[in-house]
Protein backbone atom coordinates (compact mmCIF):
# COMPACT_ATOMS: atom_id res chain seq x y z
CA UNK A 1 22.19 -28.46 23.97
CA UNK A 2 22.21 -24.78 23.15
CA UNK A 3 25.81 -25.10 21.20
CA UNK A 4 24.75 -27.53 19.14
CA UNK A 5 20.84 -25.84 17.92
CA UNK A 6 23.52 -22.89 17.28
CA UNK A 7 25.90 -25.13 15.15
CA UNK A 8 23.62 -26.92 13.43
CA UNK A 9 21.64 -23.22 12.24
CA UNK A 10 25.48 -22.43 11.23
CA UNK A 11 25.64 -24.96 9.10
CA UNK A 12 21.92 -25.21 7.59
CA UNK A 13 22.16 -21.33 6.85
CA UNK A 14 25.84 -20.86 5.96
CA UNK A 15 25.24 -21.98 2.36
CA UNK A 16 22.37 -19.65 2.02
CA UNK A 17 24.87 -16.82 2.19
CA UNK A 18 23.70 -15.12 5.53
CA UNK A 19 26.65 -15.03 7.75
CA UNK A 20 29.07 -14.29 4.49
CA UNK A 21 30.35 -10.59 3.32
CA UNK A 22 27.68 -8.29 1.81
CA UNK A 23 28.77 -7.94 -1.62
CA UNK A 24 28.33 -3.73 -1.18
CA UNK A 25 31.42 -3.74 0.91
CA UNK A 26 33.63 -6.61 -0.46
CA UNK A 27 37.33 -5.49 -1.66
CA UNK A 28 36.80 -4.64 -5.22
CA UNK A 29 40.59 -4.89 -7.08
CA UNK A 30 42.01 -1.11 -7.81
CA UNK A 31 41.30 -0.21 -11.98
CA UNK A 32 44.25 -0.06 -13.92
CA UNK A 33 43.40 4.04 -14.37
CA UNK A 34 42.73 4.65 -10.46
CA UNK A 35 46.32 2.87 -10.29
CA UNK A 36 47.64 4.95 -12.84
CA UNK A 37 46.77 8.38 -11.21
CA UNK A 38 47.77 7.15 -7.71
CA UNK A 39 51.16 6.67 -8.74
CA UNK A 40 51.37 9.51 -10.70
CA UNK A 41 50.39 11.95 -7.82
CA UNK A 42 53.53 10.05 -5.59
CA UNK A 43 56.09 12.48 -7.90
CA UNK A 44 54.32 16.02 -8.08
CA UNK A 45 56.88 18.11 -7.33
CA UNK A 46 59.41 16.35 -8.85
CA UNK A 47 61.31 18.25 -11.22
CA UNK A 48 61.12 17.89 -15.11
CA UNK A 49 63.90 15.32 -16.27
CA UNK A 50 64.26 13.58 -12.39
CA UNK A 51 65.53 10.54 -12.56
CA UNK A 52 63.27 7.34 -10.83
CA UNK A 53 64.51 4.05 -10.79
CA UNK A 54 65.98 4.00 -14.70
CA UNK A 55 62.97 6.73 -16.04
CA UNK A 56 63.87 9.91 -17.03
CA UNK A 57 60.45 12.00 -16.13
CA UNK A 58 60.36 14.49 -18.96
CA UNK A 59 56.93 14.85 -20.34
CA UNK A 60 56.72 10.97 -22.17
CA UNK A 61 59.19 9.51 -19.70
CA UNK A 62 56.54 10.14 -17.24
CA UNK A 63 53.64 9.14 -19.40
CA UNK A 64 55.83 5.73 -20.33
CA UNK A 65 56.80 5.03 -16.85
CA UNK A 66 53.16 5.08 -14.98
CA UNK A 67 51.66 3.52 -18.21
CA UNK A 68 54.52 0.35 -17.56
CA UNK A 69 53.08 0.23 -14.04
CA UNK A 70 49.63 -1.37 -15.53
CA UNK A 71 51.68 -3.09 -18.04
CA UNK A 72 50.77 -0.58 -21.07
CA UNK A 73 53.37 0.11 -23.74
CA UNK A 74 53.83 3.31 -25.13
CA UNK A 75 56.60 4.69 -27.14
CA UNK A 76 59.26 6.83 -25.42
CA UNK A 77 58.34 10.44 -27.39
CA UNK A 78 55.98 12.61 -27.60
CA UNK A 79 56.03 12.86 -31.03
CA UNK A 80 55.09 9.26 -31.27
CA UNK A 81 52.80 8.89 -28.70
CA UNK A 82 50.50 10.46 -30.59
CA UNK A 83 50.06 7.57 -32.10
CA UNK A 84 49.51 5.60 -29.09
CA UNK A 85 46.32 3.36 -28.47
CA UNK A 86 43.32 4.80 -29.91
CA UNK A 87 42.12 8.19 -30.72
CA UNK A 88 38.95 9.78 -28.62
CA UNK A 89 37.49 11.99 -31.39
CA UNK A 90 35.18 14.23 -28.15
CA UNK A 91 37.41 15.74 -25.24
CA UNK A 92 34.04 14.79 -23.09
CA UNK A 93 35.09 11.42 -23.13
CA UNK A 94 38.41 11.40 -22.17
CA UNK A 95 39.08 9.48 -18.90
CA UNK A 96 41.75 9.25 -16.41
CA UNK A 97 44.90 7.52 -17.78
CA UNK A 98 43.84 8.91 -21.56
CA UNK A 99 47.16 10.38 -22.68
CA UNK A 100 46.38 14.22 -23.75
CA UNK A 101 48.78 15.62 -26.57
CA UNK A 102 49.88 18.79 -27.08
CA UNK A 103 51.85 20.53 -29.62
CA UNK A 104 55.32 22.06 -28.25
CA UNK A 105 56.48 25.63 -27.40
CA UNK A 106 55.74 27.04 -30.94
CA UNK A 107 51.91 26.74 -30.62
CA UNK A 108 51.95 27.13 -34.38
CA UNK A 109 53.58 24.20 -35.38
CA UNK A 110 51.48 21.31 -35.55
CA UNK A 111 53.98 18.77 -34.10
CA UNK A 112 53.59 16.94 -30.72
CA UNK A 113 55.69 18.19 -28.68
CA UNK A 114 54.43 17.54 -24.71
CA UNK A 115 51.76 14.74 -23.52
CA UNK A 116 50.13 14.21 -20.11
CA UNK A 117 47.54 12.32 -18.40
CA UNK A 118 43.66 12.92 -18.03
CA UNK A 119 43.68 13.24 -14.24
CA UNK A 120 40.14 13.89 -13.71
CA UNK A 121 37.18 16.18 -14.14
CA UNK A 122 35.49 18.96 -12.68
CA UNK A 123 32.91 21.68 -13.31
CA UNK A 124 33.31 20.53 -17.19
CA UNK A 125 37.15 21.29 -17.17
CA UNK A 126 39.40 18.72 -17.48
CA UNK A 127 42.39 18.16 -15.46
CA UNK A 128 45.75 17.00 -16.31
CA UNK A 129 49.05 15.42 -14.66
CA UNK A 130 52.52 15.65 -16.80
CA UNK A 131 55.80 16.66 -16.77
CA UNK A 132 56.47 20.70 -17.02
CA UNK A 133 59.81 21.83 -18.07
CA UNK A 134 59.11 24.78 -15.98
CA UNK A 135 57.41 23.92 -12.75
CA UNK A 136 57.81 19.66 -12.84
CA UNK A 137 55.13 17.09 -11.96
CA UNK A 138 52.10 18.78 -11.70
CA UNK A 139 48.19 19.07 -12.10
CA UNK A 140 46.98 21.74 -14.67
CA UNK A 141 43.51 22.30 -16.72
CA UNK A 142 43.04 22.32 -20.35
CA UNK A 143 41.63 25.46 -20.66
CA UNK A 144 44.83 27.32 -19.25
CA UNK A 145 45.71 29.56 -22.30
CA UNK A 146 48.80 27.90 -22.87
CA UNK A 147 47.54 24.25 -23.02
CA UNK A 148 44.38 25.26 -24.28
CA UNK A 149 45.69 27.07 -27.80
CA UNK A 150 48.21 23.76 -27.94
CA UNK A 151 46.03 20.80 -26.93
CA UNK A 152 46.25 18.22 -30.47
CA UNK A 153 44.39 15.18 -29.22
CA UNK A 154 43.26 12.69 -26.91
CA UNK A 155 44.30 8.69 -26.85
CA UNK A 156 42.96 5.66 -25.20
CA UNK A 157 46.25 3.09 -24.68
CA UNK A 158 44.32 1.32 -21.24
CA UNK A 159 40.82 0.63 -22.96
CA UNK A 160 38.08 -0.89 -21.36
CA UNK A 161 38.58 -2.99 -18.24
């Protein structure tokens, strides 16, 4: 008698939602710029011009290759990237995924010459991932002399999700 007053409030009250998953802690699918920077992190280390799979990981290689992953096409060079998506006219906007550009090695030539990815934020300085000729896959800041007197733009190829 008991098993069946306990089935039948199962099945009165199942369709009210009481025995199901509270929404706060259902799996929520992984955004296409969380995926982006998760994959990205797999290679620091690596060094500038590795080879994965059929990428070369020089500064846009990279870029191309992690943007592919969340099926966004970029051009293969940094000098074209630029043009990329969509401009963000304010740095303070910039999210993870945003592809920064800089100019290259002659910091007075207005040319793109490198590119990396917003990684994140923190105590108002913004974080990047990229390629370095130098020291490979890595995480540097913006305001790092070198990037800072170089840094061209910001652009937006993932959008809103």
């Amino acid at each position: 008698m008991y098993r069946a007053i306990v089935l039948i409030l199962l099945i009165i009250f199942q369709p009210l939602g009481i025995f199901t998953q509270d929404p706060a802690t259902e799996i929520v699918p992984e955004s296409k710029r969380v995926k982006i920077i998760k994959e990205g992190e797999k290679y620091l280390g690596f060094p500038y011009r590795s080879k994965h799979d059929n990428t070369i990981f020089d500064c846009s290689g990279y870029v191309r290759y992690l943007m592919s992953l969340v099926n966004k096409k970029v051009t293969r060079s940094s000098v074209t990237q630029i043009h990329d998506g969509k401009r963000i006219k304010d740095i303070k906007e910039a999210k993870p995924g945003d592809i920064l550009v800089f100019k290259g090695r002659n910091a007075h030539n207005n040319r793109p010459g490198h590119v990396g990815l917003v990684h994140h934020w923190s105590n108002d300085t913004l974080y990047f991932i990229h390629s370095s000729t130098s020291k490979g896959i890595r995480i540097d800041h913006l305001y790092q002399p070198y990037y800072a007197k170089r840094f061209l733009q910001v652009r937006d190829v993932i959008g809103d999700e």
